[in-house]
C-alpha atoms as a PDB file:
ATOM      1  CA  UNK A   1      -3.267  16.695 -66.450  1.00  0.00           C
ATOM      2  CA  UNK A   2      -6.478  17.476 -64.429  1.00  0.00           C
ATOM      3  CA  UNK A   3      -6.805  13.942 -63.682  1.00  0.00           C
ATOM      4  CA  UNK A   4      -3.934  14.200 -61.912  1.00  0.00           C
ATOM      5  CA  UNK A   5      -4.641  17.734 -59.982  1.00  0.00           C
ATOM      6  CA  UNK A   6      -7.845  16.046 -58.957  1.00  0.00           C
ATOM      7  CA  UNK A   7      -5.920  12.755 -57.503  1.00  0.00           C
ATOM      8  CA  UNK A   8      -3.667  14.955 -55.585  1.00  0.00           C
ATOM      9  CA  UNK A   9      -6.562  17.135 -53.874  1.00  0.00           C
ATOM     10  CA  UNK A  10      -8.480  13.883 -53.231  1.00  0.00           C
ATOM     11  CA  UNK A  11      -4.866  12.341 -51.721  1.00  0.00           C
ATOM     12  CA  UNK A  12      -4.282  15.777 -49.701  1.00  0.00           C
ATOM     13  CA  UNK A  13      -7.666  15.742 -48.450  1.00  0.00           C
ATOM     14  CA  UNK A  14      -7.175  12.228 -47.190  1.00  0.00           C
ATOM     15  CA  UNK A  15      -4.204  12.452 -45.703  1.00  0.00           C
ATOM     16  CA  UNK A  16      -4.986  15.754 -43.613  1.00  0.00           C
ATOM     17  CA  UNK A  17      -8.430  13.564 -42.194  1.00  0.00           C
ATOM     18  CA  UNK A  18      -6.260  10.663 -41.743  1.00  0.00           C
ATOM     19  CA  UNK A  19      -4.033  12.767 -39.494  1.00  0.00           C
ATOM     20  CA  UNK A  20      -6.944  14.661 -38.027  1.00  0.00           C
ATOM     21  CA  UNK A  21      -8.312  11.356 -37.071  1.00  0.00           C
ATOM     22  CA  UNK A  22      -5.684   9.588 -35.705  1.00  0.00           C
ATOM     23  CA  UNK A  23      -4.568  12.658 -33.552  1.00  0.00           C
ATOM     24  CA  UNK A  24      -7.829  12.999 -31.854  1.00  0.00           C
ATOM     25  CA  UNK A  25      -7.711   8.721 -31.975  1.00  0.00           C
ATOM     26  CA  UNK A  26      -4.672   9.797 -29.527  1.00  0.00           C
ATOM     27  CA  UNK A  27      -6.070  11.448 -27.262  1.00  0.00           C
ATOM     28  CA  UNK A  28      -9.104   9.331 -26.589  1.00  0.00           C
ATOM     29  CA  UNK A  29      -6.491   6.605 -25.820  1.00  0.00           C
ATOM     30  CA  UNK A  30      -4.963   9.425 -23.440  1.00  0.00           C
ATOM     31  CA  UNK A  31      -7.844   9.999 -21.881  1.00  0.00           C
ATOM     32  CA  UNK A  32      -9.369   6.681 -21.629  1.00  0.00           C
ATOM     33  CA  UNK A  33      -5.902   5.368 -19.700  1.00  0.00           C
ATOM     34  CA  UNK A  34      -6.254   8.713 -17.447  1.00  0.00           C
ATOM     35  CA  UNK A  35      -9.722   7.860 -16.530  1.00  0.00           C
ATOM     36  CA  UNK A  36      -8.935   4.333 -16.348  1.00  0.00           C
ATOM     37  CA  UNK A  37      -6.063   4.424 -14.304  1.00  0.00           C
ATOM     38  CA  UNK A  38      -7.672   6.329 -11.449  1.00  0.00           C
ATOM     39  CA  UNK A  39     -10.715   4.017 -11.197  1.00  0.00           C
ATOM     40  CA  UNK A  40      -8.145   1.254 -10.664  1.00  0.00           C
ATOM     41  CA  UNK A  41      -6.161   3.118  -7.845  1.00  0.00           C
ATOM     42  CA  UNK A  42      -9.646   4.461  -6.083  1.00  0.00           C
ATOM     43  CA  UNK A  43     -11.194   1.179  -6.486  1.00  0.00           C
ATOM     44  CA  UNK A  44      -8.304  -0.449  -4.513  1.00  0.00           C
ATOM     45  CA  UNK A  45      -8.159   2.325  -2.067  1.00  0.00           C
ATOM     46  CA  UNK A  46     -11.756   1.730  -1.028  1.00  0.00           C
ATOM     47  CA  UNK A  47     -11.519  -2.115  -0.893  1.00  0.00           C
ATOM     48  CA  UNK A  48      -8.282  -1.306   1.320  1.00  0.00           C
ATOM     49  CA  UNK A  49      -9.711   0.778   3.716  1.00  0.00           C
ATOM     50  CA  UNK A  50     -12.878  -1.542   3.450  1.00  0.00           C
ATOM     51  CA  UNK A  51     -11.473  -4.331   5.060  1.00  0.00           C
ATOM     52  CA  UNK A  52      -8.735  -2.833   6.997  1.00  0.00           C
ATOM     53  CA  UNK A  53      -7.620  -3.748  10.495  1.00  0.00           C
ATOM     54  CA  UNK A  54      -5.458  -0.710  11.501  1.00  0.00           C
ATOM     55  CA  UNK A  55      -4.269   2.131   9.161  1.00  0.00           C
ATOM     56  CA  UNK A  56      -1.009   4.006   9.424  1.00  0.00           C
ATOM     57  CA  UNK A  57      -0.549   7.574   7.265  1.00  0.00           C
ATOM     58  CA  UNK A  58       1.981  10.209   6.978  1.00  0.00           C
ATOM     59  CA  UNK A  59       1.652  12.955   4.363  1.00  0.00           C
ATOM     60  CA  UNK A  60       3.234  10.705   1.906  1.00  0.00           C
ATOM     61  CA  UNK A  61       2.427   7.521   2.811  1.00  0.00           C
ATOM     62  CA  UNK A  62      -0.496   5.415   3.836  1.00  0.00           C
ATOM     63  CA  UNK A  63      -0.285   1.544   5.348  1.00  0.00           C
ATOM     64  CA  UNK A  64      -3.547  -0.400   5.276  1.00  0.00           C
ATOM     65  CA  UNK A  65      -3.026  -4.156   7.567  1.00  0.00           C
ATOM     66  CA  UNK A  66      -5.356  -6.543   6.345  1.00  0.00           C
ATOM     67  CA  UNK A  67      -6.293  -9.506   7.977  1.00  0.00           C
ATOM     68  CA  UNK A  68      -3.852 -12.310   8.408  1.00  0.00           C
ATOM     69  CA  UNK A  69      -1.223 -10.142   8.595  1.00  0.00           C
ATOM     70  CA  UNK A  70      -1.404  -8.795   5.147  1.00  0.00           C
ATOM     71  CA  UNK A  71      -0.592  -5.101   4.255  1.00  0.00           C
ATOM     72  CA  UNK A  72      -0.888  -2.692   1.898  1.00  0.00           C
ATOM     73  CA  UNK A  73       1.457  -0.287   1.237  1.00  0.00           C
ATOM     74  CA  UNK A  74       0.802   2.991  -0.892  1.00  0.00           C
ATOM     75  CA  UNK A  75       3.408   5.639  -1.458  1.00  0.00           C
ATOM     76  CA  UNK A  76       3.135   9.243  -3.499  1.00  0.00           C
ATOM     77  CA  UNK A  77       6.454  10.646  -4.377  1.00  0.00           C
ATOM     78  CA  UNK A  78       8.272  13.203  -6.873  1.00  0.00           C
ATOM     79  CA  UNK A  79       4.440  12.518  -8.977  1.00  0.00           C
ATOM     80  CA  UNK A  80       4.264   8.802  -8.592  1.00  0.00           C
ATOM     81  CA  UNK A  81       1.946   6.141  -7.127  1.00  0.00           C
ATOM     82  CA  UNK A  82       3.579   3.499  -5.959  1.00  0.00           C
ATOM     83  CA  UNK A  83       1.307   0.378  -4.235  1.00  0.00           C
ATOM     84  CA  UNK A  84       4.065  -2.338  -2.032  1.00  0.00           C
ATOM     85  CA  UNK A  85       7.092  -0.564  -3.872  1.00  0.00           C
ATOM     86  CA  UNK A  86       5.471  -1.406  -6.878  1.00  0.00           C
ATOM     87  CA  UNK A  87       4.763   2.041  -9.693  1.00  0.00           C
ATOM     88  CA  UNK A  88       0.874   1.508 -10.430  1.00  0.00           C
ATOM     89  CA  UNK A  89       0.811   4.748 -12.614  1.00  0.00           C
ATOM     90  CA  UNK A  90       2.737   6.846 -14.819  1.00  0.00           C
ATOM     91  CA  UNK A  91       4.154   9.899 -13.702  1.00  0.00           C
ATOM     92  CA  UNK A  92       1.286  12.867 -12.989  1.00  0.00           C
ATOM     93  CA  UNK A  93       1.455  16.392 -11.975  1.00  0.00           C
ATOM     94  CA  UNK A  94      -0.024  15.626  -8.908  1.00  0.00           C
ATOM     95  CA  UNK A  95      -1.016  12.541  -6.843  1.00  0.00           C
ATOM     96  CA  UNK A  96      -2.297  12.262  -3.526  1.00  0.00           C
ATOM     97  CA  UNK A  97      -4.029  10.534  -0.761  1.00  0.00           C
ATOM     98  CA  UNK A  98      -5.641  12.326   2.244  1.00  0.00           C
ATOM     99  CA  UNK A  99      -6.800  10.249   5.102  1.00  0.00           C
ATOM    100  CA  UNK A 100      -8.875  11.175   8.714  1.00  0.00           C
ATOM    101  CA  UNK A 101     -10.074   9.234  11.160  1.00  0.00           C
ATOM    102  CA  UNK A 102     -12.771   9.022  14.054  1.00  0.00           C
ATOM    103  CA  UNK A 103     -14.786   7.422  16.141  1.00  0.00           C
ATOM    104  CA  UNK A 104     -18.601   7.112  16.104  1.00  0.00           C
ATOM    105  CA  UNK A 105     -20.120   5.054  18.231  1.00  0.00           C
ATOM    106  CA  UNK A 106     -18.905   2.093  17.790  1.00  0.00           C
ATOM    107  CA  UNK A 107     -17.587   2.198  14.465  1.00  0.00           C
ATOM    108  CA  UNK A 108     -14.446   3.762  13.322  1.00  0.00           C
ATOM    109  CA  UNK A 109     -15.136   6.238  10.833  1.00  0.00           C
ATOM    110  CA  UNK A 110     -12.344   6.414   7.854  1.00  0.00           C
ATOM    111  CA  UNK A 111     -12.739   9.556   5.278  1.00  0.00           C
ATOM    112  CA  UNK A 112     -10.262   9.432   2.350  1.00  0.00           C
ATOM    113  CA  UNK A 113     -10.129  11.946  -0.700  1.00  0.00           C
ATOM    114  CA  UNK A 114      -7.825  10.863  -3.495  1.00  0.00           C
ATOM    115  CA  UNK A 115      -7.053  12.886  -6.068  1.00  0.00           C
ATOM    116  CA  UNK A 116      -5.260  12.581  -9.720  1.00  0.00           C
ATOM    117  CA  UNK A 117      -3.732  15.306 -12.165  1.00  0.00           C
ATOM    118  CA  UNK A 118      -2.342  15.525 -15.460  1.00  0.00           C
ATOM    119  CA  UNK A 119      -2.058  18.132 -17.867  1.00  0.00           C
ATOM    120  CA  UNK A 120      -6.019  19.477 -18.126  1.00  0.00           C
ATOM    121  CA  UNK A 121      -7.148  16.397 -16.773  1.00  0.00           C
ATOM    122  CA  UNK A 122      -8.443  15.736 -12.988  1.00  0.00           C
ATOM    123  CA  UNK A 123     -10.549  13.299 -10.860  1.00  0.00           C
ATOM    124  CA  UNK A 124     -10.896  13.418  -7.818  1.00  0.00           C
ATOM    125  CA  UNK A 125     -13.205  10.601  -5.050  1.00  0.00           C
ATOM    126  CA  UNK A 126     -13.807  11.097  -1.414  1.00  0.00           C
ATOM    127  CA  UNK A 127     -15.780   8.555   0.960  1.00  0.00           C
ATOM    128  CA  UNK A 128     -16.744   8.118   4.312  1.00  0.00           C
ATOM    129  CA  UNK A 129     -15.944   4.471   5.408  1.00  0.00           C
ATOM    130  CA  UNK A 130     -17.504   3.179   8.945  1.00  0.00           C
ATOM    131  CA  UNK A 131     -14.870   0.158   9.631  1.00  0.00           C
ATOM    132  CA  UNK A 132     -16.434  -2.389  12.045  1.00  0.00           C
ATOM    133  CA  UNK A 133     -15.311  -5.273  13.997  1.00  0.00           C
ATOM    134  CA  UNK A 134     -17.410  -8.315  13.278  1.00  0.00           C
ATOM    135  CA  UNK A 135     -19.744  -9.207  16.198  1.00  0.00           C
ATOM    136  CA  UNK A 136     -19.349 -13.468  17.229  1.00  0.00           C
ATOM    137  CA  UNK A 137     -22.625 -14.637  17.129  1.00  0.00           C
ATOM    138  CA  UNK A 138     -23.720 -17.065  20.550  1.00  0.00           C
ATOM    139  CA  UNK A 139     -24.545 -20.411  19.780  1.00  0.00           C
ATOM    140  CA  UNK A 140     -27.700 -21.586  21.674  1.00  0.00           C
ATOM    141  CA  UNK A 141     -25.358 -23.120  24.197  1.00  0.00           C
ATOM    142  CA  UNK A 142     -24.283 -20.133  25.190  1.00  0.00           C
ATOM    143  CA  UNK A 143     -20.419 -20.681  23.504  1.00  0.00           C
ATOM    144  CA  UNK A 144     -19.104 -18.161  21.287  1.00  0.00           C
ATOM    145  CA  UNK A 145     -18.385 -19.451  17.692  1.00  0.00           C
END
């Protein structure tokens, strides 16, 4: 008889730090895809606007043309992230892209803040990005390669 009371605290006891565990295994997973997740969309944002050509943006919409005719497409809508029509991320609380330009000097100067929300969870990047057009170097015979 206490034998058995002492199996069934020793079985309560792990089953309450099995559940502990694997809720809190949970939300690292959450947290990890959250964190995850936004480096992806920043890190393809910043390559975008990197190498970009000519940028069109709305409140809701940004177009980055690459070179060789190549575009980009991102979308925010009703808490979604959509890249070409395609959903990148899971539905959020809030998603957005804000983009400025300017001119300095010669460069064209693109800032950019994105920002991510879910739940208690936030991240947020913004960079300034001086886009420049490639200067053709002169051969020594004076032609431009």
């Amino acid at each position: 008889m206490v034998s058995l009371a002492v199996l069934s605290v020793v079985v309560s006891l792990v089953s309450v730090t099995f559940l502990f565990v694997s809720g809190r295994m949970a939300a690292w997973s959450d947290q990890i895809s959250f964190y995850n997740d936004f480096q992806m969309v920043n890190d393809q944002l910043y390559n975008d606007l990197m190498r970009t050509e000519s940028t069109v943006y709305t409140d809701t919409t940004l177009t980055v043309y690459l070179e060789r005719g190549v575009s980009r497409h991102y979308a925010w809508k009703e808490r979604k992230l959509t890249i070409n029509g395609s959903t990148l991320l899971a539905p959020q609380d809030s998603v957005g892209i804000f983009i400025s330009e300017r001119q300095d000097g010669e460069s064209n100067v693109i800032a950019y803040h994105f920002f991510l929300k879910k739940g208690a969870r936030e991240m947020q990047d913004s960079a300034f990005i001086y886009v420049r057009k490639p200067t053709l170097w002169k051969s020594m015979k004076g032609e431009e390669l």
